[in-house]
PDB file of N, CA and C in Angstrom:
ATOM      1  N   UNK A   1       0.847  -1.179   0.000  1.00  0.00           N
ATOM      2  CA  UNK A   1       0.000   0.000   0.000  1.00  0.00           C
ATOM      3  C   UNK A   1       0.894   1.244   0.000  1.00  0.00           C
ATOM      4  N   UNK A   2       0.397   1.942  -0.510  1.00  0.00           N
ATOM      5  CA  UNK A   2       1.587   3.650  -1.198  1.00  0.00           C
ATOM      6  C   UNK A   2       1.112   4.503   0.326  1.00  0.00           C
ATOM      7  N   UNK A   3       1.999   5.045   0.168  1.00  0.00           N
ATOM      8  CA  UNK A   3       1.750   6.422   1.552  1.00  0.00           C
ATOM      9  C   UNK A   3       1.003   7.276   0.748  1.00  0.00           C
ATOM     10  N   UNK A   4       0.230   8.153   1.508  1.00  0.00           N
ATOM     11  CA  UNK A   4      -0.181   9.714   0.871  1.00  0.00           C
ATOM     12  C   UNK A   4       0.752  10.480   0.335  1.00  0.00           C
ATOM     13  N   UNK A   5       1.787  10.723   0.787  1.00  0.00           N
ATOM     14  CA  UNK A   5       3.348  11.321  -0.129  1.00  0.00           C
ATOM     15  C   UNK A   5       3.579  10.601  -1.614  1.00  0.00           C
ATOM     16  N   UNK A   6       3.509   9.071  -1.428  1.00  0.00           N
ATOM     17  CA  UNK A   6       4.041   8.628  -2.535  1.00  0.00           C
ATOM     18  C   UNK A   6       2.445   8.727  -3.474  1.00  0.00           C
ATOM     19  N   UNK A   7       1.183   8.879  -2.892  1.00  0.00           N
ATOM     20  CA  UNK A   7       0.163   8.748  -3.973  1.00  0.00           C
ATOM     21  C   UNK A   7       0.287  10.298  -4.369  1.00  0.00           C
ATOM     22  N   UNK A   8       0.447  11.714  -3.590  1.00  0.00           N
ATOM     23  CA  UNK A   8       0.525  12.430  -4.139  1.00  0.00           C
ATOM     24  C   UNK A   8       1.539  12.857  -4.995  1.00  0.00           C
ATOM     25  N   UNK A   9       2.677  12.410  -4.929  1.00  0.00           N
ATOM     26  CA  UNK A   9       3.980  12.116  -6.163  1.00  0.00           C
ATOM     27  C   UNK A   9       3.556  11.644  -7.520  1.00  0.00           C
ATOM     28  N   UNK A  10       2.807  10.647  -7.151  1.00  0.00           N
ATOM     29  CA  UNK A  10       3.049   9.979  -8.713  1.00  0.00           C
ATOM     30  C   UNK A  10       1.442  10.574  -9.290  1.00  0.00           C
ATOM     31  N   UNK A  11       0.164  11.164  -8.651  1.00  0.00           N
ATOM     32  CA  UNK A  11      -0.459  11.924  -9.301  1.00  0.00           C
ATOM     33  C   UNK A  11       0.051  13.480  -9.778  1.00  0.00           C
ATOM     34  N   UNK A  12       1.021  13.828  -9.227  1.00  0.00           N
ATOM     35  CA  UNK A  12       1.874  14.921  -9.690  1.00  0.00           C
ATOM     36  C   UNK A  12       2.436  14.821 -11.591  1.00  0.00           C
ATOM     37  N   UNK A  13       2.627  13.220 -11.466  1.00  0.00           N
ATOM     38  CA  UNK A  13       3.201  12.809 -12.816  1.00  0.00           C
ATOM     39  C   UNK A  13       2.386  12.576 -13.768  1.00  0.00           C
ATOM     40  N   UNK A  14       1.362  13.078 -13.598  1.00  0.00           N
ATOM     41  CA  UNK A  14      -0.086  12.784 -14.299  1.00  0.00           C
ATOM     42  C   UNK A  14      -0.732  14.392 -14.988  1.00  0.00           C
ATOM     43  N   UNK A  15      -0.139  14.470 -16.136  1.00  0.00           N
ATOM     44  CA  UNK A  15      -0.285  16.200 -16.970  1.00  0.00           C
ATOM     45  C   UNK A  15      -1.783  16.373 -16.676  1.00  0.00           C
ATOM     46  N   UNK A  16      -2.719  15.821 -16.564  1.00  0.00           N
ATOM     47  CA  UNK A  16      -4.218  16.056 -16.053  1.00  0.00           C
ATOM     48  C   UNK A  16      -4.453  16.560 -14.978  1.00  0.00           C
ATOM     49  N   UNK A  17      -3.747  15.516 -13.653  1.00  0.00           N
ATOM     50  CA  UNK A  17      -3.647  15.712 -12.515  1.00  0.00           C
ATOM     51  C   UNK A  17      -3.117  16.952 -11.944  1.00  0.00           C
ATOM     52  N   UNK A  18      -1.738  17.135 -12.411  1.00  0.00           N
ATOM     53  CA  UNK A  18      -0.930  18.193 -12.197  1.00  0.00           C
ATOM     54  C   UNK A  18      -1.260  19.596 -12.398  1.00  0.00           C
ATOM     55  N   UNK A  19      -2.736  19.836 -13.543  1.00  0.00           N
ATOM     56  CA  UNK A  19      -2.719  21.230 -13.378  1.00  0.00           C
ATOM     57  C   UNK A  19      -4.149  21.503 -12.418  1.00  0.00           C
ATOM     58  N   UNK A  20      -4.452  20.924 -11.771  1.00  0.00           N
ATOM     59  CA  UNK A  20      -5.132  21.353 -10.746  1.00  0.00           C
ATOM     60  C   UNK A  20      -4.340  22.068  -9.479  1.00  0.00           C
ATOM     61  N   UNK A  21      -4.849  23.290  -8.826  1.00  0.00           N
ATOM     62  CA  UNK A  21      -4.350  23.907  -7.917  1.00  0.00           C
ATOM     63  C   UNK A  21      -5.118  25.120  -7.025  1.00  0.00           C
ATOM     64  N   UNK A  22      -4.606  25.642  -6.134  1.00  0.00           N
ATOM     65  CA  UNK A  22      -5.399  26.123  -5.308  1.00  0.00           C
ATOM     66  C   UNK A  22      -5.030  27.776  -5.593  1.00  0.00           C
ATOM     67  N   UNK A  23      -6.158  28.697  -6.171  1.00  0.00           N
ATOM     68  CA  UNK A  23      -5.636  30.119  -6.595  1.00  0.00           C
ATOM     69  C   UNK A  23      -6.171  30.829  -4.807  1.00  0.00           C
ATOM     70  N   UNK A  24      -5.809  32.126  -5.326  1.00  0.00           N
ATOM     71  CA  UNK A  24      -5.688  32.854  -3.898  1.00  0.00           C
ATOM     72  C   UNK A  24      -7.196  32.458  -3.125  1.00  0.00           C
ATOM     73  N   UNK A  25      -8.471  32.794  -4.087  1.00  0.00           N
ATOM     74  CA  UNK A  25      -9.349  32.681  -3.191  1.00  0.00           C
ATOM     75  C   UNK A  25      -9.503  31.545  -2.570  1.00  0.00           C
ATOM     76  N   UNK A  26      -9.378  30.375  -3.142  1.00  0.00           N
ATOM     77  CA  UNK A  26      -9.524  28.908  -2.700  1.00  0.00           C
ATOM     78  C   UNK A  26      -8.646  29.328  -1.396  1.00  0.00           C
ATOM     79  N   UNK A  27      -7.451  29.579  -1.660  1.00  0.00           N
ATOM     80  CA  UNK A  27      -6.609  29.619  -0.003  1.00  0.00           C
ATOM     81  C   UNK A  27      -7.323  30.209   0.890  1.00  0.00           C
ATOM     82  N   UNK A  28      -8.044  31.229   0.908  1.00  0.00           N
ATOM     83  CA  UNK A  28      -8.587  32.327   1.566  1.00  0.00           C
ATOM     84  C   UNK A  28      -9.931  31.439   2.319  1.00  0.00           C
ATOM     85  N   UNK A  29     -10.345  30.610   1.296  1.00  0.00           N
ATOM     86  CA  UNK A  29     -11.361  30.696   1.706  1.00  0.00           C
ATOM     87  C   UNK A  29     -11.114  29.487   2.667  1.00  0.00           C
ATOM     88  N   UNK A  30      -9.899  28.800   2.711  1.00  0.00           N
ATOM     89  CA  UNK A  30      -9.424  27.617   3.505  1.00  0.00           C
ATOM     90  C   UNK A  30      -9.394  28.268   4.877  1.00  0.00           C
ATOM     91  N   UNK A  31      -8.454  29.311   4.279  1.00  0.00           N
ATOM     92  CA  UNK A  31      -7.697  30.047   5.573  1.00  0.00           C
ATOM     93  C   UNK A  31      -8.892  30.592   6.876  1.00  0.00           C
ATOM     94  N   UNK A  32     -10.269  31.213   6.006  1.00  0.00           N
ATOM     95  CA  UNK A  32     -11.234  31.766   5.996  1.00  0.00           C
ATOM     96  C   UNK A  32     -11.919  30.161   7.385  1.00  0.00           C
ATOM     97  N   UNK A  33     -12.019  29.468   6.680  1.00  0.00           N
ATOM     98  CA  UNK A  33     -12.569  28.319   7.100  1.00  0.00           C
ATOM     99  C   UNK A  33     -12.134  27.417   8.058  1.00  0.00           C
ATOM    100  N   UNK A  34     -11.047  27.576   8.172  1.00  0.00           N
ATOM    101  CA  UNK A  34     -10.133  26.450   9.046  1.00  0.00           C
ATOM    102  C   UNK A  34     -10.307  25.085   8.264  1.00  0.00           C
ATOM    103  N   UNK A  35      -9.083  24.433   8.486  1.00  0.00           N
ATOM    104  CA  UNK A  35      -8.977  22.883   8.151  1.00  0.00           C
ATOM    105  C   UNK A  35     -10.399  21.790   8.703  1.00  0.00           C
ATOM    106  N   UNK A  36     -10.495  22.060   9.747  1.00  0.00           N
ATOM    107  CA  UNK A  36     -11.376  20.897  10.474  1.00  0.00           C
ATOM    108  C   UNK A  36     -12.425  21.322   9.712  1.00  0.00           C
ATOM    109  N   UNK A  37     -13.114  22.404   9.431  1.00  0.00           N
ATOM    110  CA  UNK A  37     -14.124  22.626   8.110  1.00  0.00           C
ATOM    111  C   UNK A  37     -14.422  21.841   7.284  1.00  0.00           C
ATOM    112  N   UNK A  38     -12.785  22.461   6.571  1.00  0.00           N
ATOM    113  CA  UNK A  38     -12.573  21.809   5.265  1.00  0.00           C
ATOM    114  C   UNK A  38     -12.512  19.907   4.941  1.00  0.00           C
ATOM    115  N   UNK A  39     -12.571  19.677   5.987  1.00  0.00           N
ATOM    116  CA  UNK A  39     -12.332  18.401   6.192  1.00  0.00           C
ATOM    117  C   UNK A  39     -13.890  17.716   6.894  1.00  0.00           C
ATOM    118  N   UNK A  40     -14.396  18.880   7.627  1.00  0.00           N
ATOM    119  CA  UNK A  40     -15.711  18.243   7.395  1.00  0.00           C
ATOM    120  C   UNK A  40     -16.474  18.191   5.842  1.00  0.00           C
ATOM    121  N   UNK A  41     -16.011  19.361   5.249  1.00  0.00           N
ATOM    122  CA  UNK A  41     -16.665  19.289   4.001  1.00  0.00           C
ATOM    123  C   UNK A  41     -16.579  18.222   2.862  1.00  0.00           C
ATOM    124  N   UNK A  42     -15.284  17.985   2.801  1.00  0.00           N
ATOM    125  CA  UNK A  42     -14.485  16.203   2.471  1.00  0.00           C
ATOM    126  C   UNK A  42     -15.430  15.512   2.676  1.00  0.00           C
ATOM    127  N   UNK A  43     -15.654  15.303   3.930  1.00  0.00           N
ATOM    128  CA  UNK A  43     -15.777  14.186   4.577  1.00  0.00           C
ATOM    129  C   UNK A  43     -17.749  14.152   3.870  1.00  0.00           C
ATOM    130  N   UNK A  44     -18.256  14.724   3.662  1.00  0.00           N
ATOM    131  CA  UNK A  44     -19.709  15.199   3.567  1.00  0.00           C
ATOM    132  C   UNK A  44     -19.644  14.643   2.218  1.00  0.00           C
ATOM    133  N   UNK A  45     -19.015  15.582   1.364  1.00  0.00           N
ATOM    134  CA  UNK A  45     -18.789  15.353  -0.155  1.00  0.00           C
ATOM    135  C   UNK A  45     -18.623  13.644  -0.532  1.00  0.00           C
ATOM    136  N   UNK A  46     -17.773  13.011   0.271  1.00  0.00           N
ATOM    137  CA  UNK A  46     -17.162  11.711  -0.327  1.00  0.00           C
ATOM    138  C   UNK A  46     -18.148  11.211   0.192  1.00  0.00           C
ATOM    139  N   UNK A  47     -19.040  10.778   1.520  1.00  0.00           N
ATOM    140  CA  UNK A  47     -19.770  10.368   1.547  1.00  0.00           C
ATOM    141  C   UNK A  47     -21.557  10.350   0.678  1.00  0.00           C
ATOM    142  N   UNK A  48     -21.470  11.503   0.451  1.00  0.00           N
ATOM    143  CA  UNK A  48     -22.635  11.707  -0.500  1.00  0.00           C
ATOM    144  C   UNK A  48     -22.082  11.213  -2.287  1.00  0.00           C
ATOM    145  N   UNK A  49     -21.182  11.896  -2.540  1.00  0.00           N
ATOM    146  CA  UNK A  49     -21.017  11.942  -4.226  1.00  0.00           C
ATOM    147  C   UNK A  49     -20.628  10.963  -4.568  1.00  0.00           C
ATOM    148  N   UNK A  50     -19.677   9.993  -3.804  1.00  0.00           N
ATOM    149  CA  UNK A  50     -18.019   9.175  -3.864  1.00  0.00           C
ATOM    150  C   UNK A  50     -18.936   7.824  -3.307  1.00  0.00           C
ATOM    151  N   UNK A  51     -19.106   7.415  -2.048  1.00  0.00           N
ATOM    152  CA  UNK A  51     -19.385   6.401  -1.414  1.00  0.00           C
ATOM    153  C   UNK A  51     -20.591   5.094  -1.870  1.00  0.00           C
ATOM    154  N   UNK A  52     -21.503   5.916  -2.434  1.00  0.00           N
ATOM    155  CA  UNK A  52     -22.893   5.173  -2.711  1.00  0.00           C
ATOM    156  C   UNK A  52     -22.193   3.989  -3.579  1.00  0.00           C
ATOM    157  N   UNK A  53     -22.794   2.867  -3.467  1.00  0.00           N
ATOM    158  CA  UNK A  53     -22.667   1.539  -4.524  1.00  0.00           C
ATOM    159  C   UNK A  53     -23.027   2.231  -6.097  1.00  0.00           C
ATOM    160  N   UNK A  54     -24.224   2.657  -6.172  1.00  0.00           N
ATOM    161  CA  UNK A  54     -24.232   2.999  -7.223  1.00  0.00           C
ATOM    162  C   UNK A  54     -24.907   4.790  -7.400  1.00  0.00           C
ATOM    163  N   UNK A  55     -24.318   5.664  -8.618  1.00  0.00           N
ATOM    164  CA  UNK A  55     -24.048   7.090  -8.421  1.00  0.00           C
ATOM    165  C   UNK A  55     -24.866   7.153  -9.708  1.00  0.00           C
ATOM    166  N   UNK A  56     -25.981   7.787  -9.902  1.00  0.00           N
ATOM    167  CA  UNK A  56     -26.646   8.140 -10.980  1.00  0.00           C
ATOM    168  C   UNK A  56     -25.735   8.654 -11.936  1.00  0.00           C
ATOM    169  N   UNK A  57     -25.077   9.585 -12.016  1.00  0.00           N
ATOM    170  CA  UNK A  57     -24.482  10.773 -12.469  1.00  0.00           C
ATOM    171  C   UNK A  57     -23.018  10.470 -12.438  1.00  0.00           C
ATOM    172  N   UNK A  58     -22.778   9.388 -12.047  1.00  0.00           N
ATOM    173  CA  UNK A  58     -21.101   9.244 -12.193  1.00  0.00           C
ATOM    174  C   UNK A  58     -20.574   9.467 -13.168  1.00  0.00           C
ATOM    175  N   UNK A  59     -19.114   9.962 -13.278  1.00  0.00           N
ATOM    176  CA  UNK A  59     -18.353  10.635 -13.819  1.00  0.00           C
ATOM    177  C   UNK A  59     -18.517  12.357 -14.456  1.00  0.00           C
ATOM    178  N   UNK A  60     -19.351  12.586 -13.674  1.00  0.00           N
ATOM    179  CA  UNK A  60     -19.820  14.101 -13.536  1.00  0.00           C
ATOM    180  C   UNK A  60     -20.322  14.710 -12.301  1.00  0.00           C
ATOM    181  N   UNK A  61     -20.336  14.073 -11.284  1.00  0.00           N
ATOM    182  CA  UNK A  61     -20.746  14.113  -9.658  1.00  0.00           C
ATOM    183  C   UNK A  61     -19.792  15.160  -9.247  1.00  0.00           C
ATOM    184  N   UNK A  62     -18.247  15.375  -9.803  1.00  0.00           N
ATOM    185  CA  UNK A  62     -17.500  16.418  -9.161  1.00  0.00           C
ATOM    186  C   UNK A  62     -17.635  17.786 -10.008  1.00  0.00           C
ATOM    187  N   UNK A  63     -17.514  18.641  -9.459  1.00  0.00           N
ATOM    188  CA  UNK A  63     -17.506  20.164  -9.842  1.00  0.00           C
ATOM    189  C   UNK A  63     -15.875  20.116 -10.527  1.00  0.00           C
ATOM    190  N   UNK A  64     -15.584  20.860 -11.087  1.00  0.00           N
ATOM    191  CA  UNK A  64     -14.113  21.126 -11.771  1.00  0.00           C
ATOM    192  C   UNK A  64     -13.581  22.682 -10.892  1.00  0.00           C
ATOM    193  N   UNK A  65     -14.422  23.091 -10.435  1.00  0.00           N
ATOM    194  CA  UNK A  65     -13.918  24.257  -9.517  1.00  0.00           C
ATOM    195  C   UNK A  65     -15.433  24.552  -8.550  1.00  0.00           C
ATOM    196  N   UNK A  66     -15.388  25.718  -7.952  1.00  0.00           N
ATOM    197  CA  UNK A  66     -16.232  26.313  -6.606  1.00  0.00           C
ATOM    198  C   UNK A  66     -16.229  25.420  -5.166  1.00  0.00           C
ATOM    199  N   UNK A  67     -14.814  24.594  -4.920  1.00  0.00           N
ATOM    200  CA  UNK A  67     -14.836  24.343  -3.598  1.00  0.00           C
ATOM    201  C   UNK A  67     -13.476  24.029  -3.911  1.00  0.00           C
ATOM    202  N   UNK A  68     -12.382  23.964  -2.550  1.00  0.00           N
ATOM    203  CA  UNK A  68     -11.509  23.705  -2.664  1.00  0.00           C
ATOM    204  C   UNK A  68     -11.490  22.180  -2.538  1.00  0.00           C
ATOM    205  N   UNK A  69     -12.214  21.444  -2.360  1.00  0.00           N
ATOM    206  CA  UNK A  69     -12.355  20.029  -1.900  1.00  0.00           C
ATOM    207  C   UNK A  69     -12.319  19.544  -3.527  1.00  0.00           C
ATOM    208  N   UNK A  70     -13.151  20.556  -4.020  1.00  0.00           N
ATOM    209  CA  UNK A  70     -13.931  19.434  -5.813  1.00  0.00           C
ATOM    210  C   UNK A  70     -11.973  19.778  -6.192  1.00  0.00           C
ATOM    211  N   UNK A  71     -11.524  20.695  -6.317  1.00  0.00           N
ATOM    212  CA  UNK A  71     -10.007  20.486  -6.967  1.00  0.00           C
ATOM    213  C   UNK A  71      -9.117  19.651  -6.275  1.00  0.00           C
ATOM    214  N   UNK A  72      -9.323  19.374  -5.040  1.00  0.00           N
ATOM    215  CA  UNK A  72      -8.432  18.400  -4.698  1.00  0.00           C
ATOM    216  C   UNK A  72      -8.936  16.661  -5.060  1.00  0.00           C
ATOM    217  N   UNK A  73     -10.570  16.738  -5.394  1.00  0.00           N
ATOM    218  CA  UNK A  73     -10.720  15.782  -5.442  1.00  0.00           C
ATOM    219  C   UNK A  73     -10.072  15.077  -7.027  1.00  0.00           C
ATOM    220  N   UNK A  74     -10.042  16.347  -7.949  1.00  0.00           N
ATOM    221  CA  UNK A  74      -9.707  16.119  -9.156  1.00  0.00           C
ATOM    222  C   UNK A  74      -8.022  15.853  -9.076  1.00  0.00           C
ATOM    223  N   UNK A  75      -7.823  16.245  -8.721  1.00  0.00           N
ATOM    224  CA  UNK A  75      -5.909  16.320  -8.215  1.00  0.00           C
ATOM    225  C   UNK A  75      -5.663  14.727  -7.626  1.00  0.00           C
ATOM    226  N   UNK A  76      -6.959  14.661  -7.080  1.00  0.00           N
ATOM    227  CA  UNK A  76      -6.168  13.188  -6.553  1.00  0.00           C
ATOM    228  C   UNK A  76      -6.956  12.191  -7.156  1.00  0.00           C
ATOM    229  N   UNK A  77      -7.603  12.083  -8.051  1.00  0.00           N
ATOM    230  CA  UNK A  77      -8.328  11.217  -8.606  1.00  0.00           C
ATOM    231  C   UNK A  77      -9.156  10.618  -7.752  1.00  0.00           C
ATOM    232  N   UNK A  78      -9.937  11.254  -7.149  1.00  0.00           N
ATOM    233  CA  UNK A  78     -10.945  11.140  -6.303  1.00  0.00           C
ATOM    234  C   UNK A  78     -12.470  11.638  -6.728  1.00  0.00           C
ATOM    235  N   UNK A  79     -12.618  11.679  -7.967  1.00  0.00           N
ATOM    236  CA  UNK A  79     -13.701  12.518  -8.376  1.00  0.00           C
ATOM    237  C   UNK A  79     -14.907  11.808  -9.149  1.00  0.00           C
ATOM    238  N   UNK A  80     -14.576  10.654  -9.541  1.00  0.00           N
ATOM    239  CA  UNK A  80     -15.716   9.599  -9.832  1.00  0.00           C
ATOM    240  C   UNK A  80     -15.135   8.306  -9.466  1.00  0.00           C
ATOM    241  N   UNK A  81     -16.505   6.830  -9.398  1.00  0.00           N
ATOM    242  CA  UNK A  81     -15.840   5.682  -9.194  1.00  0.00           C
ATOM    243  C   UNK A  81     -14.743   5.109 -10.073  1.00  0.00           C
ATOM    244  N   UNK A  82     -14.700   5.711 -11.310  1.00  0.00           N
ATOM    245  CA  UNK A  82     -14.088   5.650 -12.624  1.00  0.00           C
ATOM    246  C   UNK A  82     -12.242   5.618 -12.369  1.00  0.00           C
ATOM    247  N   UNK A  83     -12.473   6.763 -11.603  1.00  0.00           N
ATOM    248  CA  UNK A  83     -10.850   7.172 -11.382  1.00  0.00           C
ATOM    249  C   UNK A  83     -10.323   6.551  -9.949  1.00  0.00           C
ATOM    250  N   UNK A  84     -11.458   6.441  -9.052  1.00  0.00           N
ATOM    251  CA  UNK A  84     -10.907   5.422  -8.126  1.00  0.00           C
ATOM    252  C   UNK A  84     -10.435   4.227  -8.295  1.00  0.00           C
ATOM    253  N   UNK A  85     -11.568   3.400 -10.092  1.00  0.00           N
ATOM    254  CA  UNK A  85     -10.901   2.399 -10.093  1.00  0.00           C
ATOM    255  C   UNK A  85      -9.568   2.118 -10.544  1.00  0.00           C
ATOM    256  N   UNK A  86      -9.274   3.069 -11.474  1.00  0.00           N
ATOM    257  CA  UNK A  86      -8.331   3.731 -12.162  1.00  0.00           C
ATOM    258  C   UNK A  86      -6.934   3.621 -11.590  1.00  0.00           C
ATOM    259  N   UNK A  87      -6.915   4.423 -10.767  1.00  0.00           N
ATOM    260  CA  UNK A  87      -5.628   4.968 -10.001  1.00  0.00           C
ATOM    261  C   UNK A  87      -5.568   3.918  -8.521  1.00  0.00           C
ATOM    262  N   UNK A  88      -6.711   3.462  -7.876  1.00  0.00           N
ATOM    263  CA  UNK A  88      -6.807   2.824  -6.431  1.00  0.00           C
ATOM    264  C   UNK A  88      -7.236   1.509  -6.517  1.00  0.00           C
ATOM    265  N   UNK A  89      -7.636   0.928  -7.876  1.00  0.00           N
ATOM    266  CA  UNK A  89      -8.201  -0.106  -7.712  1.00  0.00           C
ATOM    267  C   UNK A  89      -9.702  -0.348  -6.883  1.00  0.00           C
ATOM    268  N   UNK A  90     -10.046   0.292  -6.601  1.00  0.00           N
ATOM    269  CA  UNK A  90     -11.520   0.593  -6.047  1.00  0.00           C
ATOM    270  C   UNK A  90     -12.917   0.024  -7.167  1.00  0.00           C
ATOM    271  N   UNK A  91     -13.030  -0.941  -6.761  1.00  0.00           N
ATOM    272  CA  UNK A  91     -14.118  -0.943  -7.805  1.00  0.00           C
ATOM    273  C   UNK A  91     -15.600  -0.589  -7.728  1.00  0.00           C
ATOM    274  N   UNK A  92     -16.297  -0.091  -8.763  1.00  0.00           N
ATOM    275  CA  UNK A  92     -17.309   0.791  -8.715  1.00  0.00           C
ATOM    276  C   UNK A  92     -18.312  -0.248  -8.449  1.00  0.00           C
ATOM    277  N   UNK A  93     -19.560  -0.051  -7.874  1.00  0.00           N
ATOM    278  CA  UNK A  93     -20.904  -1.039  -7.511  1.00  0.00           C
ATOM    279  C   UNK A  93     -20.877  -1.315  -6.451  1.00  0.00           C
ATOM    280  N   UNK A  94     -19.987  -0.925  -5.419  1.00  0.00           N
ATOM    281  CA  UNK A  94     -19.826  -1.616  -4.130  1.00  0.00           C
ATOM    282  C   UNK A  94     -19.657  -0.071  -3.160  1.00  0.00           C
ATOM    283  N   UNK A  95     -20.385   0.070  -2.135  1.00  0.00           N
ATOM    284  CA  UNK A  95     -20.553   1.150  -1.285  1.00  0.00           C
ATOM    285  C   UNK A  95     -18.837   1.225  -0.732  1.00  0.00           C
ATOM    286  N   UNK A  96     -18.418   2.553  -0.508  1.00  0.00           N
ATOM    287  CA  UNK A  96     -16.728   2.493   0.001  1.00  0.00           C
ATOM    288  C   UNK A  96     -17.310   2.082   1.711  1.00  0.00           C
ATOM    289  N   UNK A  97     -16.378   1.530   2.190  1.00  0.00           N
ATOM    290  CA  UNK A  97     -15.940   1.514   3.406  1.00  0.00           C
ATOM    291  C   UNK A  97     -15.620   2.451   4.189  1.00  0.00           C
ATOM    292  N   UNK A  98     -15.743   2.956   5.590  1.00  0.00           N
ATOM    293  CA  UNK A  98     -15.963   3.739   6.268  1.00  0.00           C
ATOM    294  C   UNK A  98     -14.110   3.922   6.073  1.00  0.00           C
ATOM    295  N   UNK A  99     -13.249   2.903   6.162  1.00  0.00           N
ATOM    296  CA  UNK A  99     -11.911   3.057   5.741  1.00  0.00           C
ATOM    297  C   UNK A  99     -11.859   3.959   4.624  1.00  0.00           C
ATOM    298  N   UNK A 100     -12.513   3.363   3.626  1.00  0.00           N
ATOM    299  CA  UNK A 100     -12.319   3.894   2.272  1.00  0.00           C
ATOM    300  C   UNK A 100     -12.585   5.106   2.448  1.00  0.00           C
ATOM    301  N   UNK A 101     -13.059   5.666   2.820  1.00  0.00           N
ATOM    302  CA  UNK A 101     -13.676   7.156   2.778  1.00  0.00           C
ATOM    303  C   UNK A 101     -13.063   7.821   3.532  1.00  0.00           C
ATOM    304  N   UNK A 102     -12.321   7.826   4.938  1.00  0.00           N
ATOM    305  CA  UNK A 102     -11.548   7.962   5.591  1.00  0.00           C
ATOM    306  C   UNK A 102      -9.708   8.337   4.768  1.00  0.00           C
ATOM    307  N   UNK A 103      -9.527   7.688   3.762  1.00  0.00           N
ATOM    308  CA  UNK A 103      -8.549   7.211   3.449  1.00  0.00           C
ATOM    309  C   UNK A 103      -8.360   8.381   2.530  1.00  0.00           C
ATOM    310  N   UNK A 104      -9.457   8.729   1.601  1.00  0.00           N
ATOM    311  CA  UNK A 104      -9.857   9.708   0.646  1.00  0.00           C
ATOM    312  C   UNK A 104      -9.823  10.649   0.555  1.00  0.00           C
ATOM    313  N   UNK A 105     -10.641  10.859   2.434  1.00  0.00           N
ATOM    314  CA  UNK A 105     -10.469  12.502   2.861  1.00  0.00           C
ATOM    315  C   UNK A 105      -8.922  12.680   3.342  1.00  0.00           C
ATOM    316  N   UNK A 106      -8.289  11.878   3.847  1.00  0.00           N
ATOM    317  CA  UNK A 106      -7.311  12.067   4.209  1.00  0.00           C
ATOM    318  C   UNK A 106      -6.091  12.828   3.056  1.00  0.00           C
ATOM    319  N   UNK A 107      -6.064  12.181   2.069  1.00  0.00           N
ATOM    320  CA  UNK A 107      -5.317  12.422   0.750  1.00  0.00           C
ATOM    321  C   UNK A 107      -6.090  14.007  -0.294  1.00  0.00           C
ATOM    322  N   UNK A 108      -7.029  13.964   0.298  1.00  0.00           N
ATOM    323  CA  UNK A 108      -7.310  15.245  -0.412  1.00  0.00           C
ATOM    324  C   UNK A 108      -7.038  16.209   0.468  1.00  0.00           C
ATOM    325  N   UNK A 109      -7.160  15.953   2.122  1.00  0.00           N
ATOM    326  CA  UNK A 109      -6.585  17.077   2.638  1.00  0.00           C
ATOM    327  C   UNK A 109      -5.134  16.970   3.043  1.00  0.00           C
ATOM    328  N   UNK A 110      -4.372  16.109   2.486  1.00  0.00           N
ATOM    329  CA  UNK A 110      -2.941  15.959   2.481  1.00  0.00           C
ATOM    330  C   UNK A 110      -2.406  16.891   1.091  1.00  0.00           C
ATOM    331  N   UNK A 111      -2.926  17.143  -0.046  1.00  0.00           N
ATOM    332  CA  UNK A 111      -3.076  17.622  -1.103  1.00  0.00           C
ATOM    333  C   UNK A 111      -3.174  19.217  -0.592  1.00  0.00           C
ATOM    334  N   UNK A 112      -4.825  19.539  -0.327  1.00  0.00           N
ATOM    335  CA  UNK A 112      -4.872  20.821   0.114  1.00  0.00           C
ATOM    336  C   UNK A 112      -3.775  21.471   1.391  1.00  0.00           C
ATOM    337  N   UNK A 113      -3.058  21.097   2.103  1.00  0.00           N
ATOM    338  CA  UNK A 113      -2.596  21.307   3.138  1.00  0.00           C
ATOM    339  C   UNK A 113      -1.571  21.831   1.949  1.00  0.00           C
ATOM    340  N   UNK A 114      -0.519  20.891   1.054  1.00  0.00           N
ATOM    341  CA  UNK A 114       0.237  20.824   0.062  1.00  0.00           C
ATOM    342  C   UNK A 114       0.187  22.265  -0.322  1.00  0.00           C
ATOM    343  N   UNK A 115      -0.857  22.244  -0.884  1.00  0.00           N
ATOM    344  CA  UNK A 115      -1.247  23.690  -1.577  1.00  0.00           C
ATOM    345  C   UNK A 115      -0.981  24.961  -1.230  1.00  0.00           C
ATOM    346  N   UNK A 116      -1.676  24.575   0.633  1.00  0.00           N
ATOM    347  CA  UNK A 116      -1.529  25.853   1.337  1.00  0.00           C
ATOM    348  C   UNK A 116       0.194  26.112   1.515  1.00  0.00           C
ATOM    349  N   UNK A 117       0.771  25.275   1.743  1.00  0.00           N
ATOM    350  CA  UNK A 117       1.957  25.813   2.012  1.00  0.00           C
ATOM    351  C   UNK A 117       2.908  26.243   1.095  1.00  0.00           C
ATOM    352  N   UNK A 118       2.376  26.000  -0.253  1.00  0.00           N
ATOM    353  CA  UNK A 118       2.946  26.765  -1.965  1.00  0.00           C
ATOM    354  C   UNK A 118       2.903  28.055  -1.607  1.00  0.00           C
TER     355      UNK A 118
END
């Protein structure tokens, strides 16, 4: 199993992945918000959009911008079951695990933290 360092490395190496990023307001509005927020908001998002067995709307469930969460989710390939299966082996039809989801938010706010300190 990869660390969060090494999954955010090698999505770095990914020209898709890589141009996602956090512009001033996104910071602001982190900064604005505090982490534990932002991480409730994660945590809300993956369980609603990310988690379900099955997602009406998958592979369009994430926003491409208006939260700092939807760009990290795109940054880390966290943004449909598609790319979970993709990049994590996660396969789609099956509800994530309270791990799984845990694991998710963790790496997107390992990402955003990333950001903040650019």
């Amino acid at each position: 199993m990869q660390t969060i360092d090494q999954a955010l490395d090698k999505l770095q190496k990914s020209d898709f992945r890589a141009k996602f990023y956090l512009n001033a307001k996104d910071k602001e509005y982190v900064r604005e918000k505090g982490m534990d927020t932002i991480r409730s908001h994660a945590e809300e998002f993956i369980k609603k959009r990310l988690a379900p067995a099955e997602i009406p709307n998958d592979g369009a469930q994430t926003p491409m911008k208006g939260h700092p969460v939807f760009k990290a989710q795109h940054a880390c390939a966290c943004c449909c079951r598609g790319c979970l299966n993709k990049w994590y082996r996660i396969p789609a039809g099956r509800e994530l695990t309270e791990s799984q989801q845990r694991k998710i938010v963790n790496l997107l706010i390992a990402w955003i933290q990333r950001e903040m300190d650019k």
